[in-house]
N, C-alpha and C. Protein backbone atom coordinates (compact mmCIF):
# COMPACT_ATOMS: atom_id res chain seq x y z
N UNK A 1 11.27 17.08 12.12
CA UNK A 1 9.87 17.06 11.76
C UNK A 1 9.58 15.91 10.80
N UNK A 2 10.08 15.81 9.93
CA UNK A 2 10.33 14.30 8.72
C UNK A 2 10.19 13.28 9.67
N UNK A 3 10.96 13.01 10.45
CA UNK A 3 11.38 11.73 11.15
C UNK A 3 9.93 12.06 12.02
N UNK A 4 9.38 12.82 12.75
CA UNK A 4 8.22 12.55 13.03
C UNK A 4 7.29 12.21 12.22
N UNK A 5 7.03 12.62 11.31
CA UNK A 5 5.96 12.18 10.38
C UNK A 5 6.42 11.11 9.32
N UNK A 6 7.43 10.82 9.25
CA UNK A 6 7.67 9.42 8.61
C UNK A 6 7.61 8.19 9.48
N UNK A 7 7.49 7.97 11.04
CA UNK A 7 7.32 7.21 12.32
C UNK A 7 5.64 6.72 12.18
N UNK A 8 4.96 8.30 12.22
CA UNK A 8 3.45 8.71 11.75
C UNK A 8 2.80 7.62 11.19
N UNK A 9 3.54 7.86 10.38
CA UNK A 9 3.13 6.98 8.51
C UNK A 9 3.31 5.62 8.68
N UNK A 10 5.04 5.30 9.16
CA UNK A 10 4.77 4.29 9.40
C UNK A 10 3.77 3.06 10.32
N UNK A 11 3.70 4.13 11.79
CA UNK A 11 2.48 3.27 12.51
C UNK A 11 0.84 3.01 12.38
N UNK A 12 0.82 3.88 11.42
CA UNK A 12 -0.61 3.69 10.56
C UNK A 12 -0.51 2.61 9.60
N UNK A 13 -0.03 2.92 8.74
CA UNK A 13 0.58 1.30 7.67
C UNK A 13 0.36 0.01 8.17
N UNK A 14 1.38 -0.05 9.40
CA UNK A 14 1.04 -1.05 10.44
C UNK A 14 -0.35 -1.34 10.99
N UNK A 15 -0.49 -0.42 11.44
CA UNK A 15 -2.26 -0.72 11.90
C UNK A 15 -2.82 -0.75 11.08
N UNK A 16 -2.71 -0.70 9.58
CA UNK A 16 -3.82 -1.21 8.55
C UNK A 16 -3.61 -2.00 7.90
N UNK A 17 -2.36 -2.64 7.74
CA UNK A 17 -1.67 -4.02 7.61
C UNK A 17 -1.91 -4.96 8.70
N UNK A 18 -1.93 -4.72 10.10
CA UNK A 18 -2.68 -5.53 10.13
C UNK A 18 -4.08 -5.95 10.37
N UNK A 19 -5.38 -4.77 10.05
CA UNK A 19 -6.10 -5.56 9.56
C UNK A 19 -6.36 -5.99 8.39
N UNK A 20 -5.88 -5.82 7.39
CA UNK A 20 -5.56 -6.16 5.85
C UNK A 20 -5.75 -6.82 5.39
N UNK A 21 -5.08 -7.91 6.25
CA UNK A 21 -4.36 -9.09 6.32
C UNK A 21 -5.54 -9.86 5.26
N UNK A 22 -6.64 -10.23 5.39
CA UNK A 22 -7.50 -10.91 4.48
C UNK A 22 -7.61 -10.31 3.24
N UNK A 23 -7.93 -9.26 3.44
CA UNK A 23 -8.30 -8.43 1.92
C UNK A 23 -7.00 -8.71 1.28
N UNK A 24 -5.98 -8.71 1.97
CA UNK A 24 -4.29 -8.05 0.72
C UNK A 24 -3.74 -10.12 0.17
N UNK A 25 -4.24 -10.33 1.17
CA UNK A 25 -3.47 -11.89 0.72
C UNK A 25 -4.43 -12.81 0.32
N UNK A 26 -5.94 -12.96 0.59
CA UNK A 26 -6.75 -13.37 0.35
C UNK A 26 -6.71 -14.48 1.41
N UNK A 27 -8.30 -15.67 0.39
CA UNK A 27 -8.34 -16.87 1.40
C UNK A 27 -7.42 -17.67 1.25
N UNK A 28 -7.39 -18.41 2.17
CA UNK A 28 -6.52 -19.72 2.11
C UNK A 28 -6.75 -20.66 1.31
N UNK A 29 -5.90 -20.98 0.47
CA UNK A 29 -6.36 -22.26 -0.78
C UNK A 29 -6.55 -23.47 0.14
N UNK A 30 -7.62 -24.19 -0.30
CA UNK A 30 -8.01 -25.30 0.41
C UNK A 30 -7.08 -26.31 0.25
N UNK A 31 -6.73 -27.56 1.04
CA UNK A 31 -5.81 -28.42 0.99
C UNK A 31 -5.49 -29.29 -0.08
N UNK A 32 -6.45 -29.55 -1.01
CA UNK A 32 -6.94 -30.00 -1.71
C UNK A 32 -6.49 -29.16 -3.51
N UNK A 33 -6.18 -28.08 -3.28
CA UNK A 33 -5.33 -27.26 -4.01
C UNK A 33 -4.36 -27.53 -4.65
N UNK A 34 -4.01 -27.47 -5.66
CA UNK A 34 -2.82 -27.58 -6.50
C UNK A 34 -1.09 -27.08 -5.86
N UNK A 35 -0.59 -27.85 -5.73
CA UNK A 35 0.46 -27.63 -4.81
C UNK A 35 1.13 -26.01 -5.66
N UNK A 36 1.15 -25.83 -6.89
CA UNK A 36 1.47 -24.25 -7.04
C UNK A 36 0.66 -23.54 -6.77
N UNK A 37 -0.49 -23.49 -6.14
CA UNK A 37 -1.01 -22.66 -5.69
C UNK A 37 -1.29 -21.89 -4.29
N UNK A 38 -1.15 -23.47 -3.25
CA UNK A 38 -0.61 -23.53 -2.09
C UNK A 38 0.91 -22.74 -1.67
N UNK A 39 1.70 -22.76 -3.10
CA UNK A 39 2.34 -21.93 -2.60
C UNK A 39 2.84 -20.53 -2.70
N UNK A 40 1.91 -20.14 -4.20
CA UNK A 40 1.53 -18.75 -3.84
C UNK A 40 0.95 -18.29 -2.88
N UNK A 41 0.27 -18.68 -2.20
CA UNK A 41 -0.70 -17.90 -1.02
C UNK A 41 0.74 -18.30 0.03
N UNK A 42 1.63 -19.04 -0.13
CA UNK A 42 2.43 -18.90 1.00
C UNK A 42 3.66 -17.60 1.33
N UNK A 43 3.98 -17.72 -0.40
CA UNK A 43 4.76 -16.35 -0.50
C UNK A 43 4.08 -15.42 -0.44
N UNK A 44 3.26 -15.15 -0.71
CA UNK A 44 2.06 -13.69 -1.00
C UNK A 44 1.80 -13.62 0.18
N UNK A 45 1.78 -14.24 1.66
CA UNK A 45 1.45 -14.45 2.95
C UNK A 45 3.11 -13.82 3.26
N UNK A 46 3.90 -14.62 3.67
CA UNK A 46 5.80 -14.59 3.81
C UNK A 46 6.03 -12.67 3.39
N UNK A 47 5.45 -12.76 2.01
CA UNK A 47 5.81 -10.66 1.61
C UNK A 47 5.03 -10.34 2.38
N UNK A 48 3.80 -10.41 2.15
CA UNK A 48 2.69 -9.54 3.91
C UNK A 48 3.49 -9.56 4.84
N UNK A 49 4.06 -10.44 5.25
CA UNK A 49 4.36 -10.48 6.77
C UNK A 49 5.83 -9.54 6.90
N UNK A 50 6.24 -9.89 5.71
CA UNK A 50 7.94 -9.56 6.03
C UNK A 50 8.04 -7.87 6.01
N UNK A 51 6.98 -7.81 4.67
CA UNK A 51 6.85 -5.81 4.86
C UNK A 51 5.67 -5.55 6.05
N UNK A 52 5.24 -6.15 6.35
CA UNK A 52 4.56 -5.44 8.06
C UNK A 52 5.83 -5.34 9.47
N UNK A 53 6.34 -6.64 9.22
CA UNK A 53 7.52 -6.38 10.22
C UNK A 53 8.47 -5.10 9.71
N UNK A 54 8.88 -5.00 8.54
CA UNK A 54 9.57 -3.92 8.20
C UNK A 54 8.81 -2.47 8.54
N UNK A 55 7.72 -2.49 8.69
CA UNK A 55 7.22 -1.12 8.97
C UNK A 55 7.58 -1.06 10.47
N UNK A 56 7.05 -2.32 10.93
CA UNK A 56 6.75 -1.83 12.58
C UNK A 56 8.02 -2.06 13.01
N UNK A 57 9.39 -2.35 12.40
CA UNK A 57 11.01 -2.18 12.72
C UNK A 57 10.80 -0.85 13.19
N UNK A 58 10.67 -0.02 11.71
CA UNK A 58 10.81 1.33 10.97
C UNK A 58 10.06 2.59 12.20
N UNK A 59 8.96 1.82 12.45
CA UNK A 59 7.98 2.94 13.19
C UNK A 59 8.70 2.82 14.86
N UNK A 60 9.20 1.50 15.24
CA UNK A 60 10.45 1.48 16.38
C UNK A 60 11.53 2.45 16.13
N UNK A 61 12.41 2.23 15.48
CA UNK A 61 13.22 3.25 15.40
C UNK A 61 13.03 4.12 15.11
N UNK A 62 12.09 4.75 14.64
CA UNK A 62 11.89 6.20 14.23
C UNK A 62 11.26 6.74 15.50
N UNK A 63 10.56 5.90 16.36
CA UNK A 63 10.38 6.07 17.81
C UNK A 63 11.38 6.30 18.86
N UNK A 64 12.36 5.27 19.14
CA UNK A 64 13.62 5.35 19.43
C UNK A 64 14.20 6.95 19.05
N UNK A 65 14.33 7.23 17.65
CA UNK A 65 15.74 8.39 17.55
C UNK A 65 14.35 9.46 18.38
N UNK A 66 13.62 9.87 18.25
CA UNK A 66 12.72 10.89 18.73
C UNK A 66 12.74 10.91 19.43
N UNK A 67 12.43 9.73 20.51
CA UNK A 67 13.12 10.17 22.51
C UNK A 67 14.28 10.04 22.27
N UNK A 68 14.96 9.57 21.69
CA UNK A 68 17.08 9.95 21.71
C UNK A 68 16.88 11.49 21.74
N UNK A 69 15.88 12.40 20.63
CA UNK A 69 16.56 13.48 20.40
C UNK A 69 15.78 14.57 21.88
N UNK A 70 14.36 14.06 21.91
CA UNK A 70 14.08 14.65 22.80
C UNK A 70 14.75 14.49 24.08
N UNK A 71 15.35 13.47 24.81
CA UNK A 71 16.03 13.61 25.75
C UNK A 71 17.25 14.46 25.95
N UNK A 72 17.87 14.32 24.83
CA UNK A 72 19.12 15.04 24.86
C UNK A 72 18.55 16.74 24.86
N UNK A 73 17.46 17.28 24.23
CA UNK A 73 16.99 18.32 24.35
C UNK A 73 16.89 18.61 25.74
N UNK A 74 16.09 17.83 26.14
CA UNK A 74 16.00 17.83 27.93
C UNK A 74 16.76 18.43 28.15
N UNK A 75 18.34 17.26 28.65
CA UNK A 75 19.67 17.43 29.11
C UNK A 75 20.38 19.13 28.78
N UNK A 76 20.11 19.33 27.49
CA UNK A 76 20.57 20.66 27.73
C UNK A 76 20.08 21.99 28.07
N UNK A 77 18.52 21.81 27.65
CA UNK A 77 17.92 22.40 28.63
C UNK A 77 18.04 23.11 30.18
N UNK A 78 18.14 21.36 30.81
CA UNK A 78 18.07 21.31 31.58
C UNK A 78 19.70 21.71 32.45
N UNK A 79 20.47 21.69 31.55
CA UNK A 79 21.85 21.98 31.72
C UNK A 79 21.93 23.63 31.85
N UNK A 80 21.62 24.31 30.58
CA UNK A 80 21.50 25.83 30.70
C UNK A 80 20.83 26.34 31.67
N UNK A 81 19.70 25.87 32.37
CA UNK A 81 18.81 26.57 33.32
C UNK A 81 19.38 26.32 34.56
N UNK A 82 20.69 24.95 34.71
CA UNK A 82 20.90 25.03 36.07
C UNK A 82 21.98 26.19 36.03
N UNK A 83 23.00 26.21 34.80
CA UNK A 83 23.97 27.43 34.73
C UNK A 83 23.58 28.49 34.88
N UNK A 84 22.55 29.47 34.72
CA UNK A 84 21.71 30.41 34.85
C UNK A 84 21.24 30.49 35.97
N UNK A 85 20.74 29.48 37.09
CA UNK A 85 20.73 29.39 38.14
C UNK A 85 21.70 29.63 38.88
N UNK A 86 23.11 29.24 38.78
CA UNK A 86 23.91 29.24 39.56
C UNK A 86 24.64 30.50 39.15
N UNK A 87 24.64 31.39 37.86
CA UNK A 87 24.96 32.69 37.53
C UNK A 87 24.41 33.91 38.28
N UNK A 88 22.41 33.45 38.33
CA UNK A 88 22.06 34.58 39.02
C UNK A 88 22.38 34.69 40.68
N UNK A 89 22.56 33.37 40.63
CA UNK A 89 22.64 33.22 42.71
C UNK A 89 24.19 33.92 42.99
N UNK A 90 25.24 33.67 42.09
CA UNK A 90 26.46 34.22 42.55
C UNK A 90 26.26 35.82 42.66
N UNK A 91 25.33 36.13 41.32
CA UNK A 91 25.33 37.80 41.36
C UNK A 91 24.37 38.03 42.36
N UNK A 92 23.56 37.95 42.42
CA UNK A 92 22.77 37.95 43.76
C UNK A 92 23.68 37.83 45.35
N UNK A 93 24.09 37.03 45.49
CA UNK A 93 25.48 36.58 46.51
C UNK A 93 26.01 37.74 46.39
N UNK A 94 27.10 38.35 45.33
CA UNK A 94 27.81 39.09 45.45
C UNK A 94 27.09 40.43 45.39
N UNK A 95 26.06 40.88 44.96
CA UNK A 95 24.88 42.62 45.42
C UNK A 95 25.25 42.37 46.62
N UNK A 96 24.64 41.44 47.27
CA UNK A 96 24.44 41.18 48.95
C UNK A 96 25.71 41.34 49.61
N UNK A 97 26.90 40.90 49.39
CA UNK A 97 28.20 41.39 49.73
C UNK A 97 28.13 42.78 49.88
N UNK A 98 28.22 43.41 49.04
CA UNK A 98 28.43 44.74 48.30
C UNK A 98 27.37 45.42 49.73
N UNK A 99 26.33 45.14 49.35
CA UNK A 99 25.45 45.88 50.26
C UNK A 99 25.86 45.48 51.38
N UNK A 100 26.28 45.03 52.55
CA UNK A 100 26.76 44.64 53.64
C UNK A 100 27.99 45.46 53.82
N UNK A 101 29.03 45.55 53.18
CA UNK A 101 29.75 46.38 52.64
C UNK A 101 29.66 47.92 53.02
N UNK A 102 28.76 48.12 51.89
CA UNK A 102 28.58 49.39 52.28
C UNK A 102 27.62 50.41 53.42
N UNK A 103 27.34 48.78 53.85
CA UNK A 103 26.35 49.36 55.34
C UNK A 103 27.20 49.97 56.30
N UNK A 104 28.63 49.16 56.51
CA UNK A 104 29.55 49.03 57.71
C UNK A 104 30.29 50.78 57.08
């Protein structure tokens, strides 16, 4: 349940990072700008970007293990119901013996 709602979290983040994007880093210093300033807006741009990719890693894999786990749920699922299948058909099989059996 965590890992679902921490996936959650993360793909919202993402989708509001990126429209953000102006408000969190601001405008672009004009060219004409003081070269330390040009390159704050470049790092302050570089961290935006690097923690948006880190979310939308985060909200991948947390996507990923959730069909990992749901599939494997499947599989056994789908494993028990064929064993159960093939339990009731033998007993079924073998009544039907029995009754044939005791017809003769």
């Amino acid at each position: 349940m965590w890992l679902k709602a921490l996936t959650m979290t993360l793909m919202l983040f993402s989708i509001f990072m990126l429209f953000a994007f102006v408000w969190m880093v601001g405008p672009k210093p004009p060219s004409t700008a003081p070269r330390a300033e040009q390159i704050a807006y470049l790092r302050k741009g570089a961290i935006y970007v690097g923690i948006e990719a880190a979310a939308l890693i985060g909200s991948i894999v947390g996507a990923y293990l959730i069909a990992r786990r749901a599939r494997q749920e499947y599989r056994e699922l789908s494993k028990r119901n064929f064993e159960m299948l093939i339990e009731t058909t033998l007993r079924d099989h073998s009544k039907k013996e029995k009754d044939v059996e005791a017809d003769l």
